[in-house]
N, C-alpha and C. Protein backbone atom coordinates (compact mmCIF):
# COMPACT_ATOMS: atom_id res chain seq x y z
N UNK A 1 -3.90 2.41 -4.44
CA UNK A 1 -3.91 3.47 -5.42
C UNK A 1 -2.48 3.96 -5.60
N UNK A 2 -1.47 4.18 -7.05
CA UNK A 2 -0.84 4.50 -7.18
C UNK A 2 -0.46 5.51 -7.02
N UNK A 3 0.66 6.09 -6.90
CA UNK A 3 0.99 7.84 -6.91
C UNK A 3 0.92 8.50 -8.32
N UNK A 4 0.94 7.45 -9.32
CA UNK A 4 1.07 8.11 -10.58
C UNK A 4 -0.43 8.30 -11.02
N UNK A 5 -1.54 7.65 -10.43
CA UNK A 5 -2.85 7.79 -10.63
C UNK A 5 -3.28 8.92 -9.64
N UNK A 6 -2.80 9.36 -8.79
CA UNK A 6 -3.04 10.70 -8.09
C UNK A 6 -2.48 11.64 -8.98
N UNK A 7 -1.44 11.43 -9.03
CA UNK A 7 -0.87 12.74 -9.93
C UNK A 7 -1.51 12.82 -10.99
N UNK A 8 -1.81 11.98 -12.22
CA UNK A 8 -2.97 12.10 -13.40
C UNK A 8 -4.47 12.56 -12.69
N UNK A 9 -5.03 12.17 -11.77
CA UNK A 9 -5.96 12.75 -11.26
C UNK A 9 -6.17 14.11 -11.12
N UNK A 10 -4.62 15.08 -10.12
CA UNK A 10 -4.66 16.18 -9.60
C UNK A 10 -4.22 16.92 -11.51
N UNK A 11 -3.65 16.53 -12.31
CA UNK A 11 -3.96 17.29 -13.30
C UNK A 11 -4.82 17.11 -14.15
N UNK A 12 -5.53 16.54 -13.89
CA UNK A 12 -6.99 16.75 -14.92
C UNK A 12 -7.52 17.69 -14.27
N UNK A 13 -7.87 17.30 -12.91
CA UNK A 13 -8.71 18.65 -12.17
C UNK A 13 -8.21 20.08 -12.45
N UNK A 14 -6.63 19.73 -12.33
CA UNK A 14 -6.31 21.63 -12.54
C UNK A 14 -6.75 21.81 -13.80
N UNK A 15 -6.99 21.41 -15.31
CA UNK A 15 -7.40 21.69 -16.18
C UNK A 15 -9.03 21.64 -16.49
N UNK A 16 -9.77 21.40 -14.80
CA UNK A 16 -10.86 21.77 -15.09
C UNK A 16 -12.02 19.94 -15.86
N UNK A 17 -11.17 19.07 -15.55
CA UNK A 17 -11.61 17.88 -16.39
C UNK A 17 -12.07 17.03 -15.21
N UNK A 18 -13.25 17.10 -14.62
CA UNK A 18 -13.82 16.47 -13.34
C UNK A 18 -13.98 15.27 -13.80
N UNK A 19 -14.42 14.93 -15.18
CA UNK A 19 -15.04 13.36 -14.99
C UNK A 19 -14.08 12.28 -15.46
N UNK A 20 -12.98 13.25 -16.37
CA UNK A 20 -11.78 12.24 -15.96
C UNK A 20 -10.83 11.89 -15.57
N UNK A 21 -10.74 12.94 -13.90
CA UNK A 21 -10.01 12.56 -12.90
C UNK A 21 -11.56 11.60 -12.15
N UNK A 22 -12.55 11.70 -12.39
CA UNK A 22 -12.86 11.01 -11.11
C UNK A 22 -12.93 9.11 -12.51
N UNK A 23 -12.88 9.24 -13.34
CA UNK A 23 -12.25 8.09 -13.81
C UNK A 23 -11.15 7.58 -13.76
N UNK A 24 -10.06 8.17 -13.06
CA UNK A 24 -9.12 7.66 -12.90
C UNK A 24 -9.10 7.36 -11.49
N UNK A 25 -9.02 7.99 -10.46
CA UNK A 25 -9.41 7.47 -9.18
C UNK A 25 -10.45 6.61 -8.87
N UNK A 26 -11.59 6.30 -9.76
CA UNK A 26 -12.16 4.99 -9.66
C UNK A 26 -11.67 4.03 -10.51
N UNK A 27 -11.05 3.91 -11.37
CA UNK A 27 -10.24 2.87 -11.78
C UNK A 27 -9.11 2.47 -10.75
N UNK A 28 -8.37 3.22 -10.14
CA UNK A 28 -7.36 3.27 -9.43
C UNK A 28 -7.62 2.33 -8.42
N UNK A 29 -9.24 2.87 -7.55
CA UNK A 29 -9.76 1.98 -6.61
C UNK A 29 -10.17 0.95 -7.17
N UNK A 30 -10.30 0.16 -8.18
CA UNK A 30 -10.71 -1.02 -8.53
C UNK A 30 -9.33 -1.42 -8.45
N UNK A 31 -7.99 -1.06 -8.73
CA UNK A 31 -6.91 -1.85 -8.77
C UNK A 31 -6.47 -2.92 -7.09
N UNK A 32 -7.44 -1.85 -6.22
CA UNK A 32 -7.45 -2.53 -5.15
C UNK A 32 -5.76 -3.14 -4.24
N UNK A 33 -5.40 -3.11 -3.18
CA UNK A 33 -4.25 -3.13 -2.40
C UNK A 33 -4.06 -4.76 -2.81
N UNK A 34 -2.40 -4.57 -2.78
CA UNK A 34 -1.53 -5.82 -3.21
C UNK A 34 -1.34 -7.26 -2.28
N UNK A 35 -1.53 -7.96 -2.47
CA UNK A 35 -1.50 -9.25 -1.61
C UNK A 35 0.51 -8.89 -0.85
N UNK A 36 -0.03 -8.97 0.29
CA UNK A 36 1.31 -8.99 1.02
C UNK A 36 2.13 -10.25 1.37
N UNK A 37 3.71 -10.00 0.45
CA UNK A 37 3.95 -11.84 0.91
C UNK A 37 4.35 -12.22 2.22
N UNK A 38 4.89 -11.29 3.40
CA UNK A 38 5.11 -11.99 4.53
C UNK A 38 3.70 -10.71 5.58
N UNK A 39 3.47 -12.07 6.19
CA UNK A 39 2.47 -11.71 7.23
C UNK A 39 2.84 -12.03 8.46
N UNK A 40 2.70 -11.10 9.24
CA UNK A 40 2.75 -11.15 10.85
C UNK A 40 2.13 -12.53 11.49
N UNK A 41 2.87 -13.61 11.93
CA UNK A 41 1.79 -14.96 12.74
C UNK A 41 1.57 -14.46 13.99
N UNK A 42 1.74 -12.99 14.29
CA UNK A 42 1.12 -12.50 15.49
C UNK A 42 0.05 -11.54 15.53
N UNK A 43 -0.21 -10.65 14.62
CA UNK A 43 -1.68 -9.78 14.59
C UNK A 43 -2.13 -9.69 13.12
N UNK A 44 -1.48 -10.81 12.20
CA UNK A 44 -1.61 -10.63 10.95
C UNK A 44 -1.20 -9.46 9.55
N UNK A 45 -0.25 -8.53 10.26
CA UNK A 45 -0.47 -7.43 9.41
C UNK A 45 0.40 -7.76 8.17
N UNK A 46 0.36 -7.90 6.75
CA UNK A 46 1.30 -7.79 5.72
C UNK A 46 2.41 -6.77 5.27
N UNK A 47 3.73 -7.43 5.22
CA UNK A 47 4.51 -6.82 4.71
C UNK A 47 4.93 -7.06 3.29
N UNK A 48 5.69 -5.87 2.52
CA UNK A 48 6.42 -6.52 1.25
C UNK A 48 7.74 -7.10 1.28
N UNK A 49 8.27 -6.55 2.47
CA UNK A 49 9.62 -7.63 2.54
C UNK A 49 10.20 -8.10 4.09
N UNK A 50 10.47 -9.22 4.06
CA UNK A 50 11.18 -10.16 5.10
C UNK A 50 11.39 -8.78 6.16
N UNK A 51 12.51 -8.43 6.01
CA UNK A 51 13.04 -7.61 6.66
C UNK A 51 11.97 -6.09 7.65
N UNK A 52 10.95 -5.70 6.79
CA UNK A 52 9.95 -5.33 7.41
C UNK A 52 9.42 -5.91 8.52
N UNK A 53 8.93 -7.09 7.90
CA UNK A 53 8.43 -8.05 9.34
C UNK A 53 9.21 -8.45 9.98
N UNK A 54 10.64 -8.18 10.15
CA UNK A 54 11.28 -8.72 11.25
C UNK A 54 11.43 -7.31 12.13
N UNK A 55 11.43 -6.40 10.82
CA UNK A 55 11.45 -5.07 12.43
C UNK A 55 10.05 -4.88 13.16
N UNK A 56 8.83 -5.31 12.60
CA UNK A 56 7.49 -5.26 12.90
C UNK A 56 7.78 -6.22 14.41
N UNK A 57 8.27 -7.58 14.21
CA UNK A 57 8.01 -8.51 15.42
C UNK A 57 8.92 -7.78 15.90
N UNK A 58 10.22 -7.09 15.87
CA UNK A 58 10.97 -7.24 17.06
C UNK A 58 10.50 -5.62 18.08
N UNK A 59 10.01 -4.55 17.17
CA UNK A 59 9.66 -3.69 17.63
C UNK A 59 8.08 -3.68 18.07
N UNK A 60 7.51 -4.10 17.80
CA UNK A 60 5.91 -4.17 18.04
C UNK A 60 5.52 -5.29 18.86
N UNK A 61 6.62 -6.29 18.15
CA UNK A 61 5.49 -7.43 19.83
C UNK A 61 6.80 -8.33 20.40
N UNK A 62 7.86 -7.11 20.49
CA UNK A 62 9.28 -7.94 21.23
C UNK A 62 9.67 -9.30 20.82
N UNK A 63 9.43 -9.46 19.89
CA UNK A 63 10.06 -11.40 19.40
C UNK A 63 11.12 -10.97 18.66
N UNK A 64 11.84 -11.84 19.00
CA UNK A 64 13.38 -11.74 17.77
C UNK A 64 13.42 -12.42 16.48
N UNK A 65 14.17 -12.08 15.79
CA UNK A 65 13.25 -12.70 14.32
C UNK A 65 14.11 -13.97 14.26
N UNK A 66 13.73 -15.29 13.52
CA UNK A 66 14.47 -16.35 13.60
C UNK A 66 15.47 -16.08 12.85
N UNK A 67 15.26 -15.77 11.58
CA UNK A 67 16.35 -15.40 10.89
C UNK A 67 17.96 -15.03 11.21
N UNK A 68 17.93 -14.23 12.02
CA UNK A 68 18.76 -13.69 12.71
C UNK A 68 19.69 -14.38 13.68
């Protein structure tokens, strides 16, 4: 879910417009979370960039990243 679909959400509600903030937060949830391109080959978790998952392995399961 985007931040810009929260924020359209939280102002419909302040103007009192329930059914189309809760149309936008169910659209929002149909957009559903982004395929992550690098994944952990140790507990699987997805990142969006290289560099994430190298601080993920070196801080979370002590491996040094090859890269490096």
């Amino acid at each position: 879910m985007s931040r810009l679909a929260l924020v359209a959400a939280l102002e419909a509600l302040e103007v009192g417009d329930v059914s189309h903030a809760t149309e936008i937060l169910l659209g929002a949830l149909e957009d559903g979370p982004t395929a992550r391109a690098c994944r952990c080959p140790v507990c699987g978790l997805g990142f969006e960039w290289p560099g994430l998952l190298d601080h993920h392995l070196r801080f979370s399961h002590d491996v040094e990243s090859e890269a490096a």
